[in-house]
PDB file of N, CA and C in Angstrom:
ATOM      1  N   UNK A   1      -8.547   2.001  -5.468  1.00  0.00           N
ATOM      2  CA  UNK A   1      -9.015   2.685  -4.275  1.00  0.00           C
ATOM      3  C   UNK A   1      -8.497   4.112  -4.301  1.00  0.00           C
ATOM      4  N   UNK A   2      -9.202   5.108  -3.675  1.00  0.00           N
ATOM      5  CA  UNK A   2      -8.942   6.388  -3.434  1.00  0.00           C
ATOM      6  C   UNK A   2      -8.966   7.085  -2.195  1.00  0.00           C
ATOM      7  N   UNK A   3      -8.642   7.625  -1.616  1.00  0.00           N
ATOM      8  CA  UNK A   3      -8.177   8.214  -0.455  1.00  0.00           C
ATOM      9  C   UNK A   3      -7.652   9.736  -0.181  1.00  0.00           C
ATOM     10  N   UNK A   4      -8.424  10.689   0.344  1.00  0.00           N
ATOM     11  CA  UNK A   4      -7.559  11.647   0.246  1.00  0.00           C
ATOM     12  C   UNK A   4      -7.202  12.032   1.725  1.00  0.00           C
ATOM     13  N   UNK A   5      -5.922  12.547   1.722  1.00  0.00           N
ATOM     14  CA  UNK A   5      -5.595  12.738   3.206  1.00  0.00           C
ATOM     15  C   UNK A   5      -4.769  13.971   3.232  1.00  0.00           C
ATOM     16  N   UNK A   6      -4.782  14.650   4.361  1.00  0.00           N
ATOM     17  CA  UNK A   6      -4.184  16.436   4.118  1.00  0.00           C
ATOM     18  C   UNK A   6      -4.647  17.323   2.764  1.00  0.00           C
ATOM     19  N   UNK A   7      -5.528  16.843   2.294  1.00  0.00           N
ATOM     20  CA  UNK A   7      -6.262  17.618   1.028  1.00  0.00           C
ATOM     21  C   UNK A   7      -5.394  17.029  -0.271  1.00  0.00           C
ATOM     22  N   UNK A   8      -4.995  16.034  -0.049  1.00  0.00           N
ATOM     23  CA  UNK A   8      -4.162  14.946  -1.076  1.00  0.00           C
ATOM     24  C   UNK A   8      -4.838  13.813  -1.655  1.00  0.00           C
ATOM     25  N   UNK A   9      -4.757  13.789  -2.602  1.00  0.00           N
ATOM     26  CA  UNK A   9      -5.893  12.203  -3.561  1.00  0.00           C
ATOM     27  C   UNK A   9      -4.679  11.394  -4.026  1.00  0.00           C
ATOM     28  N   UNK A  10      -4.935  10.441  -3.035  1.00  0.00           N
ATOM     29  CA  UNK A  10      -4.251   9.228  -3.304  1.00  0.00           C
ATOM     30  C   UNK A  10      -4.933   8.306  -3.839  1.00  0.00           C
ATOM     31  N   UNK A  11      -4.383   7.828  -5.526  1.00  0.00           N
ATOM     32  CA  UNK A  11      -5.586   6.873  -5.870  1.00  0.00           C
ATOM     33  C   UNK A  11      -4.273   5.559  -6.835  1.00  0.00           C
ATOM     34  N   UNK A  12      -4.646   4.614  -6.206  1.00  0.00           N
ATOM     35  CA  UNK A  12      -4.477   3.463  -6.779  1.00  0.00           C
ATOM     36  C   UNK A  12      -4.352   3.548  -8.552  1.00  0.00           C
ATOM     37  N   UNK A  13      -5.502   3.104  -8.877  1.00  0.00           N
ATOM     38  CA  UNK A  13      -5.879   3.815 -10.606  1.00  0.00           C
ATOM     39  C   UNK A  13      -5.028   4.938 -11.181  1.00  0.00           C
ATOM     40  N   UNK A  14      -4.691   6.069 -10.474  1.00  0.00           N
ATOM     41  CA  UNK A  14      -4.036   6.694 -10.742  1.00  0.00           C
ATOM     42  C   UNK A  14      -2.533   6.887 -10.637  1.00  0.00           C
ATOM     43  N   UNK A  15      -2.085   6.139  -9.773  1.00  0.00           N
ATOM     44  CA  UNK A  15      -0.411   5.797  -9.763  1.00  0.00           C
ATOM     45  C   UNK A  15       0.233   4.787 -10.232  1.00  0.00           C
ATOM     46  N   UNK A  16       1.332   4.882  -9.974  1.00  0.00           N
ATOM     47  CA  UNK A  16       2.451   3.647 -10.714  1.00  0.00           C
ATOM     48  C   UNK A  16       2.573   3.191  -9.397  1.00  0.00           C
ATOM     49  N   UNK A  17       2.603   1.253  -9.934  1.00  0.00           N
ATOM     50  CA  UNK A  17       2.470   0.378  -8.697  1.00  0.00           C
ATOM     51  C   UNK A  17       4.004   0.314  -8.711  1.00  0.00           C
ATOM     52  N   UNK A  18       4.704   0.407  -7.815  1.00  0.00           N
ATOM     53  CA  UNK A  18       6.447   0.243  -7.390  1.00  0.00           C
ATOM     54  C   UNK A  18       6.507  -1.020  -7.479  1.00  0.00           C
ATOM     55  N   UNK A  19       5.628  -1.151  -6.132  1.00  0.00           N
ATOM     56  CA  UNK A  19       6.275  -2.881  -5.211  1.00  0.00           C
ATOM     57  C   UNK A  19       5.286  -3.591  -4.932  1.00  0.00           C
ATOM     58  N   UNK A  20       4.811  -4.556  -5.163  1.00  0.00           N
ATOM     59  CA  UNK A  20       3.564  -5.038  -4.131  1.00  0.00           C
ATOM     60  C   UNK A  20       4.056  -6.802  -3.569  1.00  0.00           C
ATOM     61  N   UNK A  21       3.783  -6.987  -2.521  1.00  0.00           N
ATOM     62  CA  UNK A  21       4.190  -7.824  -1.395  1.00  0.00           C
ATOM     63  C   UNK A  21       3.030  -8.773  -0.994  1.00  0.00           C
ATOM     64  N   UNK A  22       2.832  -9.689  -1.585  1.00  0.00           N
ATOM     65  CA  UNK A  22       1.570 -10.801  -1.210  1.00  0.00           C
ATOM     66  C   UNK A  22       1.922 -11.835   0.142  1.00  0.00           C
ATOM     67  N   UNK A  23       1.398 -11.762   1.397  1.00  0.00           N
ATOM     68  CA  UNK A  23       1.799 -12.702   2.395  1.00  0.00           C
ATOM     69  C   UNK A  23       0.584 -13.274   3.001  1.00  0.00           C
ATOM     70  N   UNK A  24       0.979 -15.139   2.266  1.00  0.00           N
ATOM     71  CA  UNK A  24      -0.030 -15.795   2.906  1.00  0.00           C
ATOM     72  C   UNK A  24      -0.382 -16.578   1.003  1.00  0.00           C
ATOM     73  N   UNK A  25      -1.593 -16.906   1.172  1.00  0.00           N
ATOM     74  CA  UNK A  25      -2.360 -17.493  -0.143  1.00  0.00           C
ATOM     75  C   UNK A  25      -3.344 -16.372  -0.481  1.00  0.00           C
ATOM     76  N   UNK A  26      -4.036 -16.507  -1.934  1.00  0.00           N
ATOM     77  CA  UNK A  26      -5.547 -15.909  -1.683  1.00  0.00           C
ATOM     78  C   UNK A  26      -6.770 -16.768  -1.158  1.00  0.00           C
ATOM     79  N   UNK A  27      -7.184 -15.864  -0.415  1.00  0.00           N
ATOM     80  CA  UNK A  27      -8.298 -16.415   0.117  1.00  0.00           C
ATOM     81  C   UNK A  27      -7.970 -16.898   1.577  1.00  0.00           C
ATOM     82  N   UNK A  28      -7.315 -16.627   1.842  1.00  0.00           N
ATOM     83  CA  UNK A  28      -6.759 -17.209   3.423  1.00  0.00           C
ATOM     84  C   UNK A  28      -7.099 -16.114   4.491  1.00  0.00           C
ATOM     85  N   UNK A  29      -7.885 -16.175   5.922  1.00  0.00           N
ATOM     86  CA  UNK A  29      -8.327 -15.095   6.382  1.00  0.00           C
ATOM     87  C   UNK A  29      -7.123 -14.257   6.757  1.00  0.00           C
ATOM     88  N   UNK A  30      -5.728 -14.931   7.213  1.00  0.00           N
ATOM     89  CA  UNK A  30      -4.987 -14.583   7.683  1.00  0.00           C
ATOM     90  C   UNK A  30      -3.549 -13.696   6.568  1.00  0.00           C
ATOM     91  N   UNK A  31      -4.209 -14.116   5.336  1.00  0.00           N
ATOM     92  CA  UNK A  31      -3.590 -12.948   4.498  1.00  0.00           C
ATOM     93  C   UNK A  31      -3.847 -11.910   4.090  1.00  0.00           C
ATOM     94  N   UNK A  32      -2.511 -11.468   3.837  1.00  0.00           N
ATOM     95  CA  UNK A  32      -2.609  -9.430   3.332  1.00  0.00           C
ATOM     96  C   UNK A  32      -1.907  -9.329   2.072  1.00  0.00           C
ATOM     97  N   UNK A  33      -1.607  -8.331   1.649  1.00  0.00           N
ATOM     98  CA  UNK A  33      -0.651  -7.440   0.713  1.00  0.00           C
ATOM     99  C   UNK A  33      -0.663  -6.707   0.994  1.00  0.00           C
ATOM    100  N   UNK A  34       0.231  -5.842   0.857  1.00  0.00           N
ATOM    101  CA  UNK A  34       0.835  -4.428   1.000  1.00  0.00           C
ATOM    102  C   UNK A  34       1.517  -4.160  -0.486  1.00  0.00           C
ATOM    103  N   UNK A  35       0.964  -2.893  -0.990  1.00  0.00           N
ATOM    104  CA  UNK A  35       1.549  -2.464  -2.181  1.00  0.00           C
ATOM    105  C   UNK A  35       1.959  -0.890  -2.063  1.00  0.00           C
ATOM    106  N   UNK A  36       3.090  -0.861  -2.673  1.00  0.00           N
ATOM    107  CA  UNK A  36       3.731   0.570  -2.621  1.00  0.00           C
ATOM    108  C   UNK A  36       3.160   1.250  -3.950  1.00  0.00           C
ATOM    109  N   UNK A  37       2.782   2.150  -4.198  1.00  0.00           N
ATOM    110  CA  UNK A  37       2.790   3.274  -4.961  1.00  0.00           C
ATOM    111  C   UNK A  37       3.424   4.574  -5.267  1.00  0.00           C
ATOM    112  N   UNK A  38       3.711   5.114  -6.114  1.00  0.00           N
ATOM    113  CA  UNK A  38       4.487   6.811  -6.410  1.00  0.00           C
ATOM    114  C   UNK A  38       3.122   7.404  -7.169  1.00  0.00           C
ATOM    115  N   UNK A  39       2.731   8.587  -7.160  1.00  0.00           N
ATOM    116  CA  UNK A  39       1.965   9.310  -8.082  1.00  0.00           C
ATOM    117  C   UNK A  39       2.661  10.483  -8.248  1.00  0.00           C
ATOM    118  N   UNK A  40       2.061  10.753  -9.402  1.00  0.00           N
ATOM    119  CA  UNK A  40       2.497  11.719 -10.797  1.00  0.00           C
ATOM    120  C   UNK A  40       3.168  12.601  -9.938  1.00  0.00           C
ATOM    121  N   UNK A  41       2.973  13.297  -9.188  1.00  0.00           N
ATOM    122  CA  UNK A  41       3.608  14.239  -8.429  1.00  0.00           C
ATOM    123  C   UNK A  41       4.888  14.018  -7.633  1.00  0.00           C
ATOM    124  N   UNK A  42       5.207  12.597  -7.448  1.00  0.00           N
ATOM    125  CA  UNK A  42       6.064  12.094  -6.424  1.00  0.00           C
ATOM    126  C   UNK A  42       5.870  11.598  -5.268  1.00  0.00           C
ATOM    127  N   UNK A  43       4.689  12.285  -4.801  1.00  0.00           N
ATOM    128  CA  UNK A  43       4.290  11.258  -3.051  1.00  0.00           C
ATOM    129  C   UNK A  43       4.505   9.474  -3.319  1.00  0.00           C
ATOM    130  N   UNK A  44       4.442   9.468  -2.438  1.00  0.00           N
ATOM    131  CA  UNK A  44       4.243   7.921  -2.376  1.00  0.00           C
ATOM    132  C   UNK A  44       3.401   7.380  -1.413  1.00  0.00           C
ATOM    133  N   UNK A  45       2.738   6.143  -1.125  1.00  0.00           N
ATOM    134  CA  UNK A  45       1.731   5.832  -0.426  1.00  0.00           C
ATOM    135  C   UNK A  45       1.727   4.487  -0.191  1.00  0.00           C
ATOM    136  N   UNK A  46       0.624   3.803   0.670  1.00  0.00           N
ATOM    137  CA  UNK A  46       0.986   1.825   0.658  1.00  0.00           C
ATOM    138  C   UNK A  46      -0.661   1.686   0.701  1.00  0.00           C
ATOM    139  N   UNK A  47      -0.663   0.837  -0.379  1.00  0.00           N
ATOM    140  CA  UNK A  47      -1.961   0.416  -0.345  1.00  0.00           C
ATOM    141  C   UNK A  47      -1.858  -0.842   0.425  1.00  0.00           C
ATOM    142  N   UNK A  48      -3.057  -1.181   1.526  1.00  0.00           N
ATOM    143  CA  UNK A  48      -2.811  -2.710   2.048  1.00  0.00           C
ATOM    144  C   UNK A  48      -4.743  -2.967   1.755  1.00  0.00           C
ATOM    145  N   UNK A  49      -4.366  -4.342   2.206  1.00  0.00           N
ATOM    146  CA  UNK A  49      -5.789  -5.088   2.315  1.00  0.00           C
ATOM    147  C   UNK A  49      -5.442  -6.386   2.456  1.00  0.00           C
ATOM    148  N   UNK A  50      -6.290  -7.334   3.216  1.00  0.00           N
ATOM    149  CA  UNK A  50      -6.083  -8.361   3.553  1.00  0.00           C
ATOM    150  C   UNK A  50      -7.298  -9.379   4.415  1.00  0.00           C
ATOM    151  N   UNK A  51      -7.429 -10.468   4.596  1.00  0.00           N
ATOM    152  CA  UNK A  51      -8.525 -11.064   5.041  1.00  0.00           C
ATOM    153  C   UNK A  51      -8.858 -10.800   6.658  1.00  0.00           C
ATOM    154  N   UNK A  52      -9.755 -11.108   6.985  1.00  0.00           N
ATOM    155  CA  UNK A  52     -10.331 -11.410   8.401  1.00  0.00           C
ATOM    156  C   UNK A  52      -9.568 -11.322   9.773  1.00  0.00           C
ATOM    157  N   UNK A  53      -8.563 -11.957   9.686  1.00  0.00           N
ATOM    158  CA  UNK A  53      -7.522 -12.349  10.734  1.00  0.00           C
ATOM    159  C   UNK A  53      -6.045 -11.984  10.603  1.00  0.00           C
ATOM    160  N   UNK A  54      -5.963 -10.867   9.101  1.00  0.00           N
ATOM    161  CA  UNK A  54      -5.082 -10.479   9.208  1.00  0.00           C
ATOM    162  C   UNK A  54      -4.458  -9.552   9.779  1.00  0.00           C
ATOM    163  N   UNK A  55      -3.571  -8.257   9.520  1.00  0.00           N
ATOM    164  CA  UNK A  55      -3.358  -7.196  10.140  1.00  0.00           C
ATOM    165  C   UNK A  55      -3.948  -6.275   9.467  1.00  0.00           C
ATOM    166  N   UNK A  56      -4.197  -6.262   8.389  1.00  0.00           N
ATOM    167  CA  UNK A  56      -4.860  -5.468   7.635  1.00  0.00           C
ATOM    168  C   UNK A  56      -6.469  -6.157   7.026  1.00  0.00           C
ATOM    169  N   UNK A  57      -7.538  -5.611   8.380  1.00  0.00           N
ATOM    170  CA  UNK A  57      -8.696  -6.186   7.722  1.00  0.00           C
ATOM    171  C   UNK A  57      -9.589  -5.881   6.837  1.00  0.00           C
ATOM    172  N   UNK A  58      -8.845  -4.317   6.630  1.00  0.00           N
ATOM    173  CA  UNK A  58     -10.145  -3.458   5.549  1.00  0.00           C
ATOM    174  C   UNK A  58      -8.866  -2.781   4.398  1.00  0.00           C
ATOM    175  N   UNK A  59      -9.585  -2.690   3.327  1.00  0.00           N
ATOM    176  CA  UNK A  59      -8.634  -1.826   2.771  1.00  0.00           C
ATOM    177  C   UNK A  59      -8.218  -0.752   3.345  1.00  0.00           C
ATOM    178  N   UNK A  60      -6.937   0.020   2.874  1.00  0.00           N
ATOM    179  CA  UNK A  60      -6.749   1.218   3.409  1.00  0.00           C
ATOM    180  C   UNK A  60      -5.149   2.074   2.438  1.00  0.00           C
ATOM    181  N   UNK A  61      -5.262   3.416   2.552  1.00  0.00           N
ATOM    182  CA  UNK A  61      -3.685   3.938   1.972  1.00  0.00           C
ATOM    183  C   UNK A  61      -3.148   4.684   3.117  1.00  0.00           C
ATOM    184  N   UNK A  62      -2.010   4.580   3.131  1.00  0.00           N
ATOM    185  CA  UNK A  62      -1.312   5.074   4.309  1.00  0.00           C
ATOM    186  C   UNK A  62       0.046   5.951   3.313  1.00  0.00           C
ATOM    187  N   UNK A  63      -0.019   7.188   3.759  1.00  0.00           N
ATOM    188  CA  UNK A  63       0.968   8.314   3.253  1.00  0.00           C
ATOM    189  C   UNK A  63       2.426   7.978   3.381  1.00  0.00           C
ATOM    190  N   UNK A  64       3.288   7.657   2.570  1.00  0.00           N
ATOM    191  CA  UNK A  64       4.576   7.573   3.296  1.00  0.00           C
ATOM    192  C   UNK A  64       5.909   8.973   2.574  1.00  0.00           C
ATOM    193  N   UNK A  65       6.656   9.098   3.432  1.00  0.00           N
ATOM    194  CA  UNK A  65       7.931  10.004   2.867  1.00  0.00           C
ATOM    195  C   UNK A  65       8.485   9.057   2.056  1.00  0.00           C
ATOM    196  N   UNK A  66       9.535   9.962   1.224  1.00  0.00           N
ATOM    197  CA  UNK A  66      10.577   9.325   0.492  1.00  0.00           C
ATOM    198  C   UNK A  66      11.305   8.139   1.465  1.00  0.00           C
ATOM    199  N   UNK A  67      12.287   9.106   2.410  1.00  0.00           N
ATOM    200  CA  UNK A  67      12.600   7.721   3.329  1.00  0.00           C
ATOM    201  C   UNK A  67      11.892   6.864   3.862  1.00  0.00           C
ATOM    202  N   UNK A  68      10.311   6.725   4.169  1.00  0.00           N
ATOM    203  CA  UNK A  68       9.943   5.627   4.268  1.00  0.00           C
ATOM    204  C   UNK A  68       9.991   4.482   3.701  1.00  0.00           C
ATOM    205  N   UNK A  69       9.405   5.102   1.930  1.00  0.00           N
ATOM    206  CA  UNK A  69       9.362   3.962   0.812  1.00  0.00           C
ATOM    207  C   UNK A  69      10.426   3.115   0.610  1.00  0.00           C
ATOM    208  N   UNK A  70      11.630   3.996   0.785  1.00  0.00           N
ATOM    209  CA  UNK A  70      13.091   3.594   0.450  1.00  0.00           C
ATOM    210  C   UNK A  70      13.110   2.655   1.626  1.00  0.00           C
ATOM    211  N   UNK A  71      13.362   2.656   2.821  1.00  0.00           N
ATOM    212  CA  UNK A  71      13.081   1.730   3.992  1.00  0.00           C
ATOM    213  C   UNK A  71      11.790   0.611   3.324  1.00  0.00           C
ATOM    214  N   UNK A  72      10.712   0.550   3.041  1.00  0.00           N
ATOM    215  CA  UNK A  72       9.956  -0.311   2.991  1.00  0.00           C
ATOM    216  C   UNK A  72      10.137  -1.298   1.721  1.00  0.00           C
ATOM    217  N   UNK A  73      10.571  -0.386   0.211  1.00  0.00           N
ATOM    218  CA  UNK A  73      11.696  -1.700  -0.319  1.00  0.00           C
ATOM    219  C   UNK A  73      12.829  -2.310   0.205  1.00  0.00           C
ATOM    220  N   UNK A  74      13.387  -1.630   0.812  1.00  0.00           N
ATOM    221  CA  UNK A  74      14.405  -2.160   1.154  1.00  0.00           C
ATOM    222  C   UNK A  74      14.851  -3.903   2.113  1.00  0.00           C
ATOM    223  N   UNK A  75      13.540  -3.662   3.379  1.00  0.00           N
ATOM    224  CA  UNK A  75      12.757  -4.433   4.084  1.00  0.00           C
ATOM    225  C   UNK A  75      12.296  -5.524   3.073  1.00  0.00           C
ATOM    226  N   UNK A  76      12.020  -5.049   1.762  1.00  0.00           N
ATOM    227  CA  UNK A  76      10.976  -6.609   0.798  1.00  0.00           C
ATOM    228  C   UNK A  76      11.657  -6.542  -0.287  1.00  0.00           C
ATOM    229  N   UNK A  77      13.013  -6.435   0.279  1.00  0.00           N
ATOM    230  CA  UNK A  77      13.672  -7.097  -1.440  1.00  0.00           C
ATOM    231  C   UNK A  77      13.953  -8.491  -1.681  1.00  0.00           C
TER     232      UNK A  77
END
């Protein structure tokens, strides 16, 4: 997936996957993942997606700071 946000291209394909966090089964409406990313430059970002009834019903990337990421492994170790 690709995304650009503040004139920034955040792309899946194009970054190194950090962390990724599977909650639930596949195929379950009520599951998601959330995956962390870094790209070449250093940003970092969270890819999520997840079924029907989850919290995350559509794909999507969400921008994060350094201290976020660091907080959001930290949270799924």
């Amino acid at each position: 997936m690709q995304k650009t946000i503040c004139k920034k291209v955040y792309d899946t394909e194009a970054s190194t996957l950090v962390k990724k966090v599977t909650f639930g089964c596949y195929g379950c409406a009520d599951g998601y993942e959330e995956s962390l990313y870094k790209t070449e430059s250093g940003n970092f970002f969270l890819y999520t997606n997840g079924g029907a009834s989850s919290k995350y019903t559509k794909e999507d990337i969400t921008r994060m700071s350094a201290d976020k990421a660091n907080a959001w492994l930290k949270d799924h170790e």
